[in-house]
N, C-alpha and C. Protein backbone atom coordinates (compact mmCIF):
# COMPACT_ATOMS: atom_id res chain seq x y z
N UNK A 1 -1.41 -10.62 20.74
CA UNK A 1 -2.60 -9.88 20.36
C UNK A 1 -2.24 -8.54 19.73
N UNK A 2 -1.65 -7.78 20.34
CA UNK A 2 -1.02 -6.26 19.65
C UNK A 2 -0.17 -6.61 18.71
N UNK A 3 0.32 -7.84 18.24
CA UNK A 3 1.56 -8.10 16.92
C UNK A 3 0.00 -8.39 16.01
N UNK A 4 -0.71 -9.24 16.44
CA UNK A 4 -1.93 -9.30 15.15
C UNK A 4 -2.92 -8.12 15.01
N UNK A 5 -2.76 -6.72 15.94
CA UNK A 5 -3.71 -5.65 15.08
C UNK A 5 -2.36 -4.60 14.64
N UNK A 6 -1.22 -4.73 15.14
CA UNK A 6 -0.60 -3.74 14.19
C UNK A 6 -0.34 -5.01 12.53
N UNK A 7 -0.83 -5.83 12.66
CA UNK A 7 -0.56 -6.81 11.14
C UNK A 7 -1.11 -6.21 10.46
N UNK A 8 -3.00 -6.45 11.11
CA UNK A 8 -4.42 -5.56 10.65
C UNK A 8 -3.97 -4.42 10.10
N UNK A 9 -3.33 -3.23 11.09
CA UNK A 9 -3.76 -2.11 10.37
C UNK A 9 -2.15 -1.68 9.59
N UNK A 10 -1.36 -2.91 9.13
CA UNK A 10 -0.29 -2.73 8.17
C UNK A 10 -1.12 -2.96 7.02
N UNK A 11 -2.00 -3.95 7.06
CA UNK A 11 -2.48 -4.72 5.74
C UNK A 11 -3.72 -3.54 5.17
N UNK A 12 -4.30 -2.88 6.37
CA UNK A 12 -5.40 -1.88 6.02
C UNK A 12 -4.64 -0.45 5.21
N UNK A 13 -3.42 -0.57 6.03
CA UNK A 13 -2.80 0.91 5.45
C UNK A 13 -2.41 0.35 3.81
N UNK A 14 -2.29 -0.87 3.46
CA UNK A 14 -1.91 -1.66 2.25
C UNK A 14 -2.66 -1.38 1.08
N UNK A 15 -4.25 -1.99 2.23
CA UNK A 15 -4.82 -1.83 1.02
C UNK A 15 -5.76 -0.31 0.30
N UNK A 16 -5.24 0.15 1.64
CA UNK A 16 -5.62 2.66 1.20
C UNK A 16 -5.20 2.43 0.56
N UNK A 17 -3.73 2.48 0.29
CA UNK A 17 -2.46 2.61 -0.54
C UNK A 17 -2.96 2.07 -1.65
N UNK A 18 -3.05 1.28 -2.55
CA UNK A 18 -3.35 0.62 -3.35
C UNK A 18 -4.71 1.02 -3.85
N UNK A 19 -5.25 1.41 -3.15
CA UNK A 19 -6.29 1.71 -3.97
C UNK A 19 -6.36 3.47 -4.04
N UNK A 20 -5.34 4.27 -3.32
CA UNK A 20 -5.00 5.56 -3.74
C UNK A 20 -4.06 5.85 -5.10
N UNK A 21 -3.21 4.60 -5.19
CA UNK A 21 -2.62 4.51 -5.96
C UNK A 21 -3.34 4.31 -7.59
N UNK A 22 -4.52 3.64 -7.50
CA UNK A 22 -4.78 3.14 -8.83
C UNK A 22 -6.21 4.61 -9.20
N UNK A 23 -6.64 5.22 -7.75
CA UNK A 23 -7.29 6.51 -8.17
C UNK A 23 -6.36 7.45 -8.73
N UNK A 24 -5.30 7.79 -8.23
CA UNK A 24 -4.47 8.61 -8.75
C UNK A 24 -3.73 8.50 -10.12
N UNK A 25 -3.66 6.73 -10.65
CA UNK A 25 -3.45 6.24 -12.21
C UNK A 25 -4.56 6.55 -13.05
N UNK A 26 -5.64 6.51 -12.74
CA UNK A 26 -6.95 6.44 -13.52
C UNK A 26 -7.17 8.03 -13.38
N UNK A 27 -6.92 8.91 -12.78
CA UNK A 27 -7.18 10.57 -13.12
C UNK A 27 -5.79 10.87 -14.04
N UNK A 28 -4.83 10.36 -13.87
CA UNK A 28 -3.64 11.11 -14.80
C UNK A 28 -3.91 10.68 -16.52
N UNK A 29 -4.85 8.99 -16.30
CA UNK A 29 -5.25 8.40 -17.54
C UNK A 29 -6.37 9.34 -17.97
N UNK A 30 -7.42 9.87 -17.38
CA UNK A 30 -8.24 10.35 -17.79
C UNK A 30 -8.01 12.13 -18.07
N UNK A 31 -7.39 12.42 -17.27
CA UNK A 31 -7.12 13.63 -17.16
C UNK A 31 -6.03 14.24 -17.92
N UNK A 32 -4.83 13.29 -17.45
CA UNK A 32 -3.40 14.21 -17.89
C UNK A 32 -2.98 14.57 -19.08
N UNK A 33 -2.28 15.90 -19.29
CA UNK A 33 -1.93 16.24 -20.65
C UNK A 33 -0.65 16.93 -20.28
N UNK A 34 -0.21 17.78 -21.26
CA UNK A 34 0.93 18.00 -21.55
C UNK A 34 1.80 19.18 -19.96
N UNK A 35 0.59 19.77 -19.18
CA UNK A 35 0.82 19.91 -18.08
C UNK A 35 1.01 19.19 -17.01
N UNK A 36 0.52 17.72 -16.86
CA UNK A 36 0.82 17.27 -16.39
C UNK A 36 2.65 16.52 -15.80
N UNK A 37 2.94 16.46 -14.48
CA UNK A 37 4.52 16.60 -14.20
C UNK A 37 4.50 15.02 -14.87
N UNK A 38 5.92 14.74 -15.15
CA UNK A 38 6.40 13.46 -15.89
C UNK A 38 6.61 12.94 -14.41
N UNK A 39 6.86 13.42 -12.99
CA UNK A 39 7.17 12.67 -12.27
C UNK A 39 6.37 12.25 -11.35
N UNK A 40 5.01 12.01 -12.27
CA UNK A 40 4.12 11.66 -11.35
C UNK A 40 4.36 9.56 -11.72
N UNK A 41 5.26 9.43 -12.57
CA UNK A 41 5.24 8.01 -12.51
C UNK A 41 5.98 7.60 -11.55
N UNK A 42 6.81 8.66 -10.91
CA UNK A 42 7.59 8.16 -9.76
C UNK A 42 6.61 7.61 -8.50
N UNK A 43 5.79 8.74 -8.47
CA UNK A 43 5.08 8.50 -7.04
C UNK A 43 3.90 7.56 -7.23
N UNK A 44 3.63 7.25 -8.39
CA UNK A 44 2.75 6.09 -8.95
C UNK A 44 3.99 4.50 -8.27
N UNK A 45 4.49 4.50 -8.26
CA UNK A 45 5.62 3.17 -8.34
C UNK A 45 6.01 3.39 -6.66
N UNK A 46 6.45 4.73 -6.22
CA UNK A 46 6.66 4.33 -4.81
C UNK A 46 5.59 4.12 -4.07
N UNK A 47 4.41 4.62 -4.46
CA UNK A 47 3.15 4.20 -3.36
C UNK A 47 2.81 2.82 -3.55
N UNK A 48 3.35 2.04 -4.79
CA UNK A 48 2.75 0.59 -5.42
C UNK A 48 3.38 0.14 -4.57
N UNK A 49 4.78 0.52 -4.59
CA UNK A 49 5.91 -0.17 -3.75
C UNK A 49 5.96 -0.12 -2.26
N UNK A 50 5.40 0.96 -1.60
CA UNK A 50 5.14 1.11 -0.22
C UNK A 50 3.85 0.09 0.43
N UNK A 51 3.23 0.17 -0.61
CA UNK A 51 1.83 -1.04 -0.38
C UNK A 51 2.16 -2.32 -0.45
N UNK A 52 2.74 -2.73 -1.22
CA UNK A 52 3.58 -4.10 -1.36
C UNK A 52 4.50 -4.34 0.10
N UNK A 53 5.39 -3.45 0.35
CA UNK A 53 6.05 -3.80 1.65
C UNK A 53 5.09 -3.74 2.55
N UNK A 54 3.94 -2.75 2.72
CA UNK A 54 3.13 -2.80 4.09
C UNK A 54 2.00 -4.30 4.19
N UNK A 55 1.84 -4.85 2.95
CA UNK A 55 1.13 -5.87 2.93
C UNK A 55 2.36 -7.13 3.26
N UNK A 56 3.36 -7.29 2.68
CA UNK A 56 3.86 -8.47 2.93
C UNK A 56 4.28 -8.26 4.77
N UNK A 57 4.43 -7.10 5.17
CA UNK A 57 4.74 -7.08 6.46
C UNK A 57 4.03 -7.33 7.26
N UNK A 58 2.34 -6.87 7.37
CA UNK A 58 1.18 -7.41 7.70
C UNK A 58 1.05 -8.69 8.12
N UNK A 59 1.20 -9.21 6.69
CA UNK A 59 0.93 -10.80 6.90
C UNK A 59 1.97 -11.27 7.73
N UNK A 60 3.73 -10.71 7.68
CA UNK A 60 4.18 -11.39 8.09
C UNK A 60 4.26 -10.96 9.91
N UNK A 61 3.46 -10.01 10.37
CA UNK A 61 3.16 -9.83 11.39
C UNK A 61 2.03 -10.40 11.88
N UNK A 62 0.81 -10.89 10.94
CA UNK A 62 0.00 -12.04 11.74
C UNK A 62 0.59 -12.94 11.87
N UNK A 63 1.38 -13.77 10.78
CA UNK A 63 1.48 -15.08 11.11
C UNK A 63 2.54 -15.43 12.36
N UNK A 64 3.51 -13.99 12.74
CA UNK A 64 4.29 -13.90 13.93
C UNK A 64 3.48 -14.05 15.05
N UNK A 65 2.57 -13.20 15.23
CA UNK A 65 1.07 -12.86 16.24
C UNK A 65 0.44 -14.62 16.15
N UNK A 66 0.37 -15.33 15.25
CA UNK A 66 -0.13 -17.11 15.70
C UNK A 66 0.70 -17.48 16.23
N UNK A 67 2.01 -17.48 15.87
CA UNK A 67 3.32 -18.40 16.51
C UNK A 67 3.47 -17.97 17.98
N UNK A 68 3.06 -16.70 18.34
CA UNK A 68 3.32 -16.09 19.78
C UNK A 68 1.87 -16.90 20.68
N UNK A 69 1.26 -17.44 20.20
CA UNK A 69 0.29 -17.87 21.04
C UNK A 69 0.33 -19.03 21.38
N UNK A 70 1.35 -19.91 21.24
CA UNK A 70 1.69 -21.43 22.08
C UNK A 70 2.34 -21.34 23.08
């Protein structure tokens, strides 16, 4: 039971992430200019990338959380 809500709130922190990520693409698209830092593509790619690991971990912490219940 506690391996399937820390899955939940891997997959919930997944999907913040992801969708902080694509607010923060869509203001640099709308917004950014020549002040804007060049290394904001970094932190665009590690938050994509931090969401990607917290989602595949998620899942692979529910489907651990079914197998624990036989």
């Amino acid at each position: 039971m506690l391996v399937r809500m820390i899955g939940l709130i891997c997959i919930a922190v997944s999907i913040w992430q992801l969708y902080a990520v694509r607010q923060a693409f869509l203001d640099v698209k709308h917004h950014g200019n020549a002040a804007t830092s060049t290394f904001i593509a970094y932190g665009l790619w590690t938050g994509l990338t931090f969401a990607i690991i917290f989602l595949i971990g998620g899942f692979m912490l529910m489907i651990a959380g079914l197998s624990w219940l036989g």
